[in-house]
Protein backbone atom coordinates (compact mmCIF):
# COMPACT_ATOMS: atom_id res chain seq x y z
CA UNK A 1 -45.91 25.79 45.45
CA UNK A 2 -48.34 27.24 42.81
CA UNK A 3 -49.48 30.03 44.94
CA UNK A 4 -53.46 28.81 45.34
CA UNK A 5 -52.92 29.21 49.65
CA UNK A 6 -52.70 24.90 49.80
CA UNK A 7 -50.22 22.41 50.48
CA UNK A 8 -48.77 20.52 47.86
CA UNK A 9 -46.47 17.58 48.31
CA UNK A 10 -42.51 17.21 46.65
CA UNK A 11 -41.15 13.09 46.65
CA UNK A 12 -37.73 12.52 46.63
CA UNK A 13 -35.94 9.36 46.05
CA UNK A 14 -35.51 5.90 44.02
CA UNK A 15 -38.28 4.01 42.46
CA UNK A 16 -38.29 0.88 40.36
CA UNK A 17 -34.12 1.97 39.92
CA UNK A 18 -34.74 5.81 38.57
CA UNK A 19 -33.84 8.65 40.65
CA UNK A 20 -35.94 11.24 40.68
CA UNK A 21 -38.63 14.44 42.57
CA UNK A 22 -41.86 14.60 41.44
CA UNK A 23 -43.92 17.54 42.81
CA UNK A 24 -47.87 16.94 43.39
CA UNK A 25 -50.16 20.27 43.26
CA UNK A 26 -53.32 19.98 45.65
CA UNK A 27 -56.25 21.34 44.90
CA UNK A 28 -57.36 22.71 48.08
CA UNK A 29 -59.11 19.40 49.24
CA UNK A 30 -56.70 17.11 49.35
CA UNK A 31 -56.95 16.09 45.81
CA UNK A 32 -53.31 15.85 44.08
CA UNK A 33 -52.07 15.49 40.76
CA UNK A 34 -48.53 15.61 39.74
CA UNK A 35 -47.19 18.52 37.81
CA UNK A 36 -47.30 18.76 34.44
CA UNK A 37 -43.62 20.53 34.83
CA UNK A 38 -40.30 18.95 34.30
CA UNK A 39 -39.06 15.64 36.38
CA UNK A 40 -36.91 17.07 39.37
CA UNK A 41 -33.83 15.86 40.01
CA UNK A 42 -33.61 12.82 42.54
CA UNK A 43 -31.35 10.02 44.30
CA UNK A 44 -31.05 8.21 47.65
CA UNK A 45 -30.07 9.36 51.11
CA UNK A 46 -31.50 12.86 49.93
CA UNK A 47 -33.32 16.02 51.05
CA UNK A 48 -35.27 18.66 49.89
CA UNK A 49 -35.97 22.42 51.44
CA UNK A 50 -38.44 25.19 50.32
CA UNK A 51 -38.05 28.30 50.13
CA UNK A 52 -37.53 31.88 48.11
CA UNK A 53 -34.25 31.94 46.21
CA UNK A 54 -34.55 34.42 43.86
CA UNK A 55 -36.58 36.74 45.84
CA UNK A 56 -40.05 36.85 43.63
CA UNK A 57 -41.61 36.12 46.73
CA UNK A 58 -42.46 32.35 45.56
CA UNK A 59 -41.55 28.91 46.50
CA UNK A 60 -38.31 27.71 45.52
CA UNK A 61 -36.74 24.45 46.04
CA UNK A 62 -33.04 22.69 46.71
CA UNK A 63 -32.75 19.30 46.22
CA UNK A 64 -29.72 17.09 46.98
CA UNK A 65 -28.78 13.36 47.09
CA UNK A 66 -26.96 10.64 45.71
CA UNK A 67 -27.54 10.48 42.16
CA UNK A 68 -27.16 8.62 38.65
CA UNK A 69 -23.52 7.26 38.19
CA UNK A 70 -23.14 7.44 41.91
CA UNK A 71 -22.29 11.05 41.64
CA UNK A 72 -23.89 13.77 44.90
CA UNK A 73 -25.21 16.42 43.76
CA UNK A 74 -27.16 20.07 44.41
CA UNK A 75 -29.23 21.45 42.60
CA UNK A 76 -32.20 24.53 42.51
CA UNK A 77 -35.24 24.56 40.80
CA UNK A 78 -36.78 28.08 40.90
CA UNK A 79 -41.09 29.11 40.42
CA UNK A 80 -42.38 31.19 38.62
CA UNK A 81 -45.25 31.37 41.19
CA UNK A 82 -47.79 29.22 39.62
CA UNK A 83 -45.81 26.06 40.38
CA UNK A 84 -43.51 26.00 36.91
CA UNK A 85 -40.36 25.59 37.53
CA UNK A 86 -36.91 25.34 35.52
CA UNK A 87 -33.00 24.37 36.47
CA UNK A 88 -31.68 27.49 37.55
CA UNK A 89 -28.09 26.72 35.36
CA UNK A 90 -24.94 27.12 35.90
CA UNK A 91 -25.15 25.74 39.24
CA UNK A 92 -23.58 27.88 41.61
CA UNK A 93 -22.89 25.28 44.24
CA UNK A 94 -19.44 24.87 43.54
CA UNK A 95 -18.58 22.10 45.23
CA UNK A 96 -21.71 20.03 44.57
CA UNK A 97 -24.22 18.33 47.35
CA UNK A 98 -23.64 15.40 49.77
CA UNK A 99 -25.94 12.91 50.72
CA UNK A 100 -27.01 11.40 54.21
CA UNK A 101 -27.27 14.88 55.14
CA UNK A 102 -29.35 17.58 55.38
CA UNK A 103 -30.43 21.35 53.60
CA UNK A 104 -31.60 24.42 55.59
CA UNK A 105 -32.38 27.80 53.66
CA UNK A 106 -32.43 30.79 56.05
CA UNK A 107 -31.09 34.64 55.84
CA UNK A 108 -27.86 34.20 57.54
CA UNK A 109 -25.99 37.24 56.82
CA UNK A 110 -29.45 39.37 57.39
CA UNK A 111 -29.03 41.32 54.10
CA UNK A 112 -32.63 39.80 53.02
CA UNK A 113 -31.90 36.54 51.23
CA UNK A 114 -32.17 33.71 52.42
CA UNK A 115 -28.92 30.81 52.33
CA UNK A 116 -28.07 27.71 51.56
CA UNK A 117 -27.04 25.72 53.90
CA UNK A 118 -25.95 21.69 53.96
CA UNK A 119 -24.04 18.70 55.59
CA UNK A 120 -23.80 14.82 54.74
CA UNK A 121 -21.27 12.87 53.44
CA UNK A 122 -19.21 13.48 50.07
CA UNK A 123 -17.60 10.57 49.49
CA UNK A 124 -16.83 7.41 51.52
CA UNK A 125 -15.00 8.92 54.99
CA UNK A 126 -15.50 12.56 53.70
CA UNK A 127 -18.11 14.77 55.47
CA UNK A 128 -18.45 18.03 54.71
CA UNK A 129 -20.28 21.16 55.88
CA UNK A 130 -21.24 24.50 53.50
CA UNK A 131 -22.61 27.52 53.54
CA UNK A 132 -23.62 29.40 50.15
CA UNK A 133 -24.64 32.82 50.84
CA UNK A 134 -27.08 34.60 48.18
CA UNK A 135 -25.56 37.62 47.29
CA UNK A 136 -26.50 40.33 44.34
CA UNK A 137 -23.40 41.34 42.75
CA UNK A 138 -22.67 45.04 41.57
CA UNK A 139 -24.63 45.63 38.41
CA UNK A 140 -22.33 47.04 36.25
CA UNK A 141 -18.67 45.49 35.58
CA UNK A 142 -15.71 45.89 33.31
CA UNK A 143 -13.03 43.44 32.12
CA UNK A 144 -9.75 43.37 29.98
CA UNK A 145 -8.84 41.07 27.48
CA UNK A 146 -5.65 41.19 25.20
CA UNK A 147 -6.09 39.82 21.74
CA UNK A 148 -4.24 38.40 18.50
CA UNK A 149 -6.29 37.68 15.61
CA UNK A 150 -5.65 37.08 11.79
CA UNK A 151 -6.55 39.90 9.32
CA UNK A 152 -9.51 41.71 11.37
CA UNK A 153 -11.49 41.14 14.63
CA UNK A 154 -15.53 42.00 15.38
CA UNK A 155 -16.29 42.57 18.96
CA UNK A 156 -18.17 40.63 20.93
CA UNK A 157 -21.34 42.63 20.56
CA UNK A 158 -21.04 42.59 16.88
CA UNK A 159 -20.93 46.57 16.67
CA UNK A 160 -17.66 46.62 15.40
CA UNK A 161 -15.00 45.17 13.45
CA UNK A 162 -11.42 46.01 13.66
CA UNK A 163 -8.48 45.22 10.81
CA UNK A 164 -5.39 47.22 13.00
CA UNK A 165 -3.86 47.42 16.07
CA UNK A 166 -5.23 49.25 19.10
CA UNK A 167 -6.68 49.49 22.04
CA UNK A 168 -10.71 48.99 21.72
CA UNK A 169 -13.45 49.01 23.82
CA UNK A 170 -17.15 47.10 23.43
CA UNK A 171 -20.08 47.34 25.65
CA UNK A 172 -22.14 43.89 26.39
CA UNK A 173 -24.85 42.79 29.16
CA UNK A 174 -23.92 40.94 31.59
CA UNK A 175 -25.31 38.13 34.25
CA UNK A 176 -27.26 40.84 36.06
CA UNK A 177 -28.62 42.58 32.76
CA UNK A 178 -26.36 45.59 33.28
CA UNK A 179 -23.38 46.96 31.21
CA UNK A 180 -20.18 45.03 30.71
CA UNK A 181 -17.46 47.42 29.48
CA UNK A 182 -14.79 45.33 27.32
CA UNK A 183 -11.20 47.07 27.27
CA UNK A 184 -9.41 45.14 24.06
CA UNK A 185 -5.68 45.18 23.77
CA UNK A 186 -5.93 43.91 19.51
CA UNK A 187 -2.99 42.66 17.56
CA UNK A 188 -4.08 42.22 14.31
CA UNK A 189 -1.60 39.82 12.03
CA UNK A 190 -1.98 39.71 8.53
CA UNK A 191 -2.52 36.28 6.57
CA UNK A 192 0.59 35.77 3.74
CA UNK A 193 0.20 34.69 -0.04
CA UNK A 194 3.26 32.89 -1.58
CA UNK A 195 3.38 31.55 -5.51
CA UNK A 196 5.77 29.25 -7.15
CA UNK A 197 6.09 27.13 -10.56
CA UNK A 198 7.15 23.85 -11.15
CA UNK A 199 7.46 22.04 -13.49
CA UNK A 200 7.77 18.29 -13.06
CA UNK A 201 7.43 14.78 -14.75
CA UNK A 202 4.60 12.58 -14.14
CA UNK A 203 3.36 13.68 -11.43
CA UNK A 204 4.01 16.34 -8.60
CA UNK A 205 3.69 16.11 -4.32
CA UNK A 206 2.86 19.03 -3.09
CA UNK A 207 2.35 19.17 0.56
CA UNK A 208 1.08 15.44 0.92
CA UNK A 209 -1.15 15.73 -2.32
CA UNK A 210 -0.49 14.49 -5.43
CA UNK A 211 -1.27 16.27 -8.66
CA UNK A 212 -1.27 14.44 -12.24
CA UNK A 213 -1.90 17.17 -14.33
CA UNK A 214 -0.91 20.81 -15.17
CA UNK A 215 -2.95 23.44 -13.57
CA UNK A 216 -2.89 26.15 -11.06
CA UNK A 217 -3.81 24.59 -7.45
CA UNK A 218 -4.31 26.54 -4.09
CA UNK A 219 -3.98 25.47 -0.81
CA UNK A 220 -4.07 27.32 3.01
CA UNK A 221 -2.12 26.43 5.72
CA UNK A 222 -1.31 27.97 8.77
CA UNK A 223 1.69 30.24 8.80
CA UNK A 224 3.93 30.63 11.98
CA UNK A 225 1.49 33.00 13.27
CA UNK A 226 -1.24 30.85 13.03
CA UNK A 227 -3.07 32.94 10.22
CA UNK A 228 -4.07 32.06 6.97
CA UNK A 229 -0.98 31.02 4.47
CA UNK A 230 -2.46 31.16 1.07
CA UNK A 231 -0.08 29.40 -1.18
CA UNK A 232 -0.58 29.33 -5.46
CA UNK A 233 1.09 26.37 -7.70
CA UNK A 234 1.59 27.30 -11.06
CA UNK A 235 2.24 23.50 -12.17
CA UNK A 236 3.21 22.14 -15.35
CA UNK A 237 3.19 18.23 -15.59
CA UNK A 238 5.25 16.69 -18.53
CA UNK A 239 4.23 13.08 -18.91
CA UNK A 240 6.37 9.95 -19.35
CA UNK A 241 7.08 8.41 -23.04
CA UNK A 242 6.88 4.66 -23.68
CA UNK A 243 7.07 2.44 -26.38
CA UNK A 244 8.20 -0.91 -28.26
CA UNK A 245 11.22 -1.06 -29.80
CA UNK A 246 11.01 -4.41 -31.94
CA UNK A 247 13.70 -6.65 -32.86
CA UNK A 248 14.58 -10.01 -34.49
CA UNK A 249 17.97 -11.53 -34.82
CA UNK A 250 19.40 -15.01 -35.65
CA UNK A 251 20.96 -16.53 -32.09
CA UNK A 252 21.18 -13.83 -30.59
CA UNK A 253 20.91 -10.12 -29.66
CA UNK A 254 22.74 -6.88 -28.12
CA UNK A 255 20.22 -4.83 -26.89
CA UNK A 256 21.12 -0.67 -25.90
CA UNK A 257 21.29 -1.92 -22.15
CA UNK A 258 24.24 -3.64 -23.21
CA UNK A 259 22.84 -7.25 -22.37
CA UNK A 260 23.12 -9.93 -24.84
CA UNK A 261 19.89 -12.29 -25.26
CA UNK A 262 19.88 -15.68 -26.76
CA UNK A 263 16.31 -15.98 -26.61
CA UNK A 264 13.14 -14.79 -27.41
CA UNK A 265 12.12 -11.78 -24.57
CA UNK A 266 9.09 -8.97 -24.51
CA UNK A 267 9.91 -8.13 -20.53
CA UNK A 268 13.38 -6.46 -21.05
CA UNK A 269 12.76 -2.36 -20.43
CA UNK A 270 15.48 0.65 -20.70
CA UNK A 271 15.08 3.67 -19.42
CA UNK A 272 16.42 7.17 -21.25
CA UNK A 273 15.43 10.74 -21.03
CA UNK A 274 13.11 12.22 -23.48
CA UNK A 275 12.96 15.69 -25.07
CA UNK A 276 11.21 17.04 -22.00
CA UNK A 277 13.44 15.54 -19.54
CA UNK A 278 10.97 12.78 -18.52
CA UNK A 279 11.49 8.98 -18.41
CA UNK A 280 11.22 7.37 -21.82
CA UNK A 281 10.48 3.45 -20.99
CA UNK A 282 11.37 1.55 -23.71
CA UNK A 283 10.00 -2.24 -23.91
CA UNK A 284 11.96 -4.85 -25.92
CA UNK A 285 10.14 -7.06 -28.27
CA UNK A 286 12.84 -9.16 -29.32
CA UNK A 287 11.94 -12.81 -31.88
CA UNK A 288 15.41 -14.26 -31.88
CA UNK A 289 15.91 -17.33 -34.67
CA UNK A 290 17.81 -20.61 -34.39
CA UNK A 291 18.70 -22.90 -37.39
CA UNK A 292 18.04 -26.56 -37.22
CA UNK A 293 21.40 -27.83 -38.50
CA UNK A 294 21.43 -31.18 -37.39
CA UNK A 295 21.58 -34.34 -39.91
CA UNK A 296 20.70 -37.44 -40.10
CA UNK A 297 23.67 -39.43 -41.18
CA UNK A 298 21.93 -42.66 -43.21
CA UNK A 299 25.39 -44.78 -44.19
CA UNK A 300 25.35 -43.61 -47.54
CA UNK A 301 23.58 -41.00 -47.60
CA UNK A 302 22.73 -37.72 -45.46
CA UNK A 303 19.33 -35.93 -44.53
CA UNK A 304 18.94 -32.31 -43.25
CA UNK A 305 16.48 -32.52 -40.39
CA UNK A 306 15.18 -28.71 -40.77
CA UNK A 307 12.01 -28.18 -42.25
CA UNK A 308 11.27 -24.67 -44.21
CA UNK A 309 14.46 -24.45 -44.77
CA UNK A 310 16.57 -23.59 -48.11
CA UNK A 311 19.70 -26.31 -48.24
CA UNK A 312 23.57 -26.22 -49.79
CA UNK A 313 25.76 -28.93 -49.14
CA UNK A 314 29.68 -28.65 -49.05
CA UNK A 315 32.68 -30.69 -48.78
CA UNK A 316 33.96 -30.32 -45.73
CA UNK A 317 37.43 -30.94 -47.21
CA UNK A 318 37.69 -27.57 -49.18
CA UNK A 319 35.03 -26.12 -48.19
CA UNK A 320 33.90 -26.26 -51.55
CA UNK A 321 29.90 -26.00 -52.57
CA UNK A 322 28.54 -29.43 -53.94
CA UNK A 323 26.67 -28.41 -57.82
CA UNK A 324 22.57 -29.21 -57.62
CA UNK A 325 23.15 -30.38 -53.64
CA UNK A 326 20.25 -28.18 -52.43
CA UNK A 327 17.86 -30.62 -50.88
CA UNK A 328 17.09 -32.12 -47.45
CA UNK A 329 18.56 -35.22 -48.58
CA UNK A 330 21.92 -35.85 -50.15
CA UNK A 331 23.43 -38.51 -51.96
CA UNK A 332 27.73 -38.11 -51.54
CA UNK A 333 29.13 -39.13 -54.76
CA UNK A 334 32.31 -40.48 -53.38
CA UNK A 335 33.03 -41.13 -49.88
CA UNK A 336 34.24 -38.23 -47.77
CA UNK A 337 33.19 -35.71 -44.60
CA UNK A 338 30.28 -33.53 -46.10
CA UNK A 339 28.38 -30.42 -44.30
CA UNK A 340 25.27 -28.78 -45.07
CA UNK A 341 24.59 -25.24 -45.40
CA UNK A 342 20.73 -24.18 -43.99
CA UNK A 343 18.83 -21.06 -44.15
CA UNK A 344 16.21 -20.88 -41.86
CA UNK A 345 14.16 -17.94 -40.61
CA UNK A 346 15.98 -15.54 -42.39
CA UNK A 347 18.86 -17.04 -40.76
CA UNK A 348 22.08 -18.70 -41.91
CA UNK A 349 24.14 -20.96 -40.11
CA UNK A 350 26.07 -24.63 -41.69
CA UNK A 351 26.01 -28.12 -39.41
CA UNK A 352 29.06 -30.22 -38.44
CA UNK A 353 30.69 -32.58 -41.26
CA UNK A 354 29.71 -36.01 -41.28
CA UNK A 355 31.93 -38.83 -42.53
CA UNK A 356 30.34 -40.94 -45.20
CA UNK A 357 32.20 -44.04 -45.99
CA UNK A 358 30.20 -46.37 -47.39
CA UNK A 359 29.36 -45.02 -50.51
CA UNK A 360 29.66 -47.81 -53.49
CA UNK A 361 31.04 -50.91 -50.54
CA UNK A 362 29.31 -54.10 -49.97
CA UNK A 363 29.70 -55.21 -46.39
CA UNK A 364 31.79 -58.76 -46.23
CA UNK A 365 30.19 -60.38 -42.88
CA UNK A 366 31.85 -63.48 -43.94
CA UNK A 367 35.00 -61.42 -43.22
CA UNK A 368 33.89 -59.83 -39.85
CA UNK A 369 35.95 -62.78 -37.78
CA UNK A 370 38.89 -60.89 -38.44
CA UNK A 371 38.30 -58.21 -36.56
CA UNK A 372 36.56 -58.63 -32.70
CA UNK A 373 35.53 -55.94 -30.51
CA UNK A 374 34.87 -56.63 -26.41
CA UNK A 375 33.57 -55.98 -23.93
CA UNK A 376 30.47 -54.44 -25.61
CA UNK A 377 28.87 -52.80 -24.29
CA UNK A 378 31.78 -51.64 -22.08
CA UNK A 379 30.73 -49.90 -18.49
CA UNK A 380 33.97 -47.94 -18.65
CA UNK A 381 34.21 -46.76 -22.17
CA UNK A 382 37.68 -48.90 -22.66
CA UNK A 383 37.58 -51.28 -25.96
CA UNK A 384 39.46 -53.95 -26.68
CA UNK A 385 39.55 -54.80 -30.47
CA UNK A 386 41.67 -57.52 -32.09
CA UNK A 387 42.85 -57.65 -35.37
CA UNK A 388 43.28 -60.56 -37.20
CA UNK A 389 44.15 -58.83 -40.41
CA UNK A 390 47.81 -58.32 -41.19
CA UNK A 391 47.47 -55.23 -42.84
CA UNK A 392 47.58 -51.51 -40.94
CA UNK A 393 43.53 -50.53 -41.40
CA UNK A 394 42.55 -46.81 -40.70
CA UNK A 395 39.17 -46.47 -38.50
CA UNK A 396 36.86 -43.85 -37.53
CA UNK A 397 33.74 -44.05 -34.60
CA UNK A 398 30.84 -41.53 -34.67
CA UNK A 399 27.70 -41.05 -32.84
CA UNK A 400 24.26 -42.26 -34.07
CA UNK A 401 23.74 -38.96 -36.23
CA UNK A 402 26.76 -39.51 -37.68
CA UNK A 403 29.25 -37.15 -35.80
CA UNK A 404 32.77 -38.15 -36.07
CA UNK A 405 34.31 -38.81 -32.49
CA UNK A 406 37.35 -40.41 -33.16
CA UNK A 407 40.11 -41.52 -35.97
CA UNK A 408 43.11 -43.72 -35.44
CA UNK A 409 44.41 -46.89 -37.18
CA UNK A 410 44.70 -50.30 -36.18
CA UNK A 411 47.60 -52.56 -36.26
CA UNK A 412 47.67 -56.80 -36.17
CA UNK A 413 46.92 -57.92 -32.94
CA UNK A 414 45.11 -56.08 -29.82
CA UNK A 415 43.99 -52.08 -30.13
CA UNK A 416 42.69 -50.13 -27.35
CA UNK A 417 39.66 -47.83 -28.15
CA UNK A 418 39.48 -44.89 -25.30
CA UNK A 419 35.73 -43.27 -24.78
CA UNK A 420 35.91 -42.31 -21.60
CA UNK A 421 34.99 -38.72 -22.11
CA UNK A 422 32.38 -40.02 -24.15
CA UNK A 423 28.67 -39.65 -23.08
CA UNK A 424 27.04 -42.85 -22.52
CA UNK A 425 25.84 -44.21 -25.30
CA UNK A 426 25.68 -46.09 -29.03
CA UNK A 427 28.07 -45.10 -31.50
CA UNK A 428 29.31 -46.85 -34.45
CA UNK A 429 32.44 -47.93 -35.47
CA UNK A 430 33.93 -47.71 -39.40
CA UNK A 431 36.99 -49.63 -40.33
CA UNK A 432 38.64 -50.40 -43.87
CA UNK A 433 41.29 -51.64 -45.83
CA UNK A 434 41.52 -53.55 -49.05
CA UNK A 435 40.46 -56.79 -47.71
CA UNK A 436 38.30 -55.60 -45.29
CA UNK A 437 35.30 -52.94 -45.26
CA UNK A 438 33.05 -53.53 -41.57
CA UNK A 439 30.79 -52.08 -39.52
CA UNK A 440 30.28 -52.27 -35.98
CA UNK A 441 27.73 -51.24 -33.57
């Protein structure tokens, strides 16, 4: 194998699970050491045959088998005649090796090279017998391609490059080191440029990408040639306006949206066009004030329950405004229905009237046996009251703030009180006449 007149040894086969060949050179007395060349390749049920493939007048060698992955193959490792050897790639054993079989390299066709010969079995229930024949091909050869390419085209041996159509030709090696004549039928297509404006609120999508700003942006796509489409955005982005618009109001509030709002809000939002043409957001922050006009109704005498608050009492009446009644608290001259009118917060707003009746009586208990009220408490809101008094006695019930409910008279004998559409609970009961001025719970 390395040309020294001995006989050097080739192994084929699996060891320790790794296919492979590993050639031993001999030194001429039967010393051997393996080669310090590549490792072969190798498999099971395989077979290798010497002899010159490439006609340098060395030792070549084809070696085939079942391989890695389970996969036959044929392969040929050619010398350089002192026992080096490399792949000879592409393989030209188109369908590849067998194994089981057997290789035999003779001249077969007598024109002075020797063949390739083998049989074994492909695949499981396949066997198969070939015969490559080594063959030099003409030295010179010629081809024809027919080309479309974008904007200009260099040939394959880099001599020239071409930006029109026509009919070329290039000169290359080829396999065998001799001239390759290229005929080239070129197309040449021409990439396209396009431009537009815009311009846009916010922000702008332009092919998938979003911009946020103005600026001039490129981008290349293919156009329906498949050349270069070179595309220019002249972009102008106008940005959205927002803002507060702040409100207060006492109870409540029509906003532009055209809602009303009885309460406090800073989530509200209405949306308008600006000067540009964008969105203009606008965010309501809306304080909206109540007055506190409920009263404490004290017998004979009344108490405002706001606090902060600037107070003017009235008689409810005529309407009239009470002189020097500006306090919390107020003390009715006479008896009668009195209101009180609060500011608040900026705010105005006057409470219900409130019967005082009391002002200036003592309360005969000695006297309350004349007039009986029952069941109480009643689970129905029916009320029986009796009246032992034989005069006609006007009466009045209100709720524990002093609300007035209900007014009626009562005659001698047994009344009916109705509070059925009352809410549950305590309310107090006023009743008068000459002879008589009670209270009931």
């Amino acid at each position: 194998m390395d040309g020294d007149g001995d006989l050097d040894v080739i192994i084929n086969g699996r060891h320790n699970f790794v296919n492979e060949s590993i050639l031993y050179l001999n030194d001429g007395s039967g010393n051997f050491t393996q080669s310090a060349g590549p490792t072969f390749l190798g498999g099971t049920s395989s077979d290798v045959q010497f002899g010159d493939i490439d006609g340098d007048n060395d030792l070549d060698f084809v070696v085939m088998g079942w391989g890695n992955s389970n996969i036959t193959f044929l392969e040929t490792y050619l010398n350089d005649g002192n026992g080096n050897f490399t792949l000879h790639a592409p393989s030209e054993f188109i369908p590849s090796g067998a194994r089981s079989g057997e290789i035999s390299i003779a001249d077969a066709n007598g024109n002075g090279k020797n063949d390739v010969f083998l049989t074994g079995l492909r695949e499981i229930g396949i066997y198969v017998t070939h015969y490559y024949m080594n063959y030099t091909p003409p030295c010179t050869s010629s081809s024809s391609i027919t080309l479309t390419e974008c904007d200009s085209y260099e040939v394959p041996s880099g001599d020239e490059t071409y930006t029109t159509n026509g009919i070329y030709k290039d000169t290359i090696p080829n396999f065998n080191g001799c001239d390759s004549v290229i005929t080239i039928d070129l197309t040449i297509v021409n990439s396209s440029t396009s431009n537009q404006s815009v311009t846009t609120c916010g922000s702008y999508d332009w092919n998938g990408t979003i911009y946020n700003s103005t600026g001039t942006y490129n981008q290349t796509i293919p156009n329906h040639l498949g050349c270069d489409s070179v595309m220019t955005l002249n972009l102008v982005v106008n940005q959205e306006a927002t803002g507060l618009d702040v409100q207060s109001a006492c109870d409540d509030f029509t906003w532009i949206d055209g809602n009303t709002y009885t309460s406090s809000n800073n989530t509200a939002t209405y949306t308008t066009s600006n000067t540009v043409g964008c969105d203009s957001i606008i965010t309501l922050d809306l304080t909206i004030y109540t007055v506190d006009v409920t009263v404490t109704n004290n017998q004979n005498s009344l108490t405002a329950n706001a606090t902060n608050a600037t107070y003017q009492w009235i008689d409810c009446s005529d309407s009239s405004l009470i002189s020097d009644a500006t306090n919390a608290d107020f003390f009715p001259p006479t008896n009668g229905d009195y209101a009180v009118i609060i500011t608040q917060n900026n705010c105005t707003d006057t409470s219900d009237c409130y019967a005082v009746s009391t002002v200036g009586l003592t309360f005969n208990e000695q006297k309350s046996d004349q007039l009986s009220l029952f069941p109480n408490p009643s689970m129905d809101g029916m009320f029986t009251v009796n009246c032992n008094n034989g005069e006609r006695q006007s009466f009045y019930i209100t709720d524990v703030l002093g609300k007035v409910i209900l007014r009626g008279y009562f005659s001698k004998g047994k009344n009916m009180i109705n509070l059925r559409n009352a809410s549950a609970g305590s309310y107090i009961l006023y009743t008068g006449s000459d002879q008589l001025k009670l209270i009931k719970k």
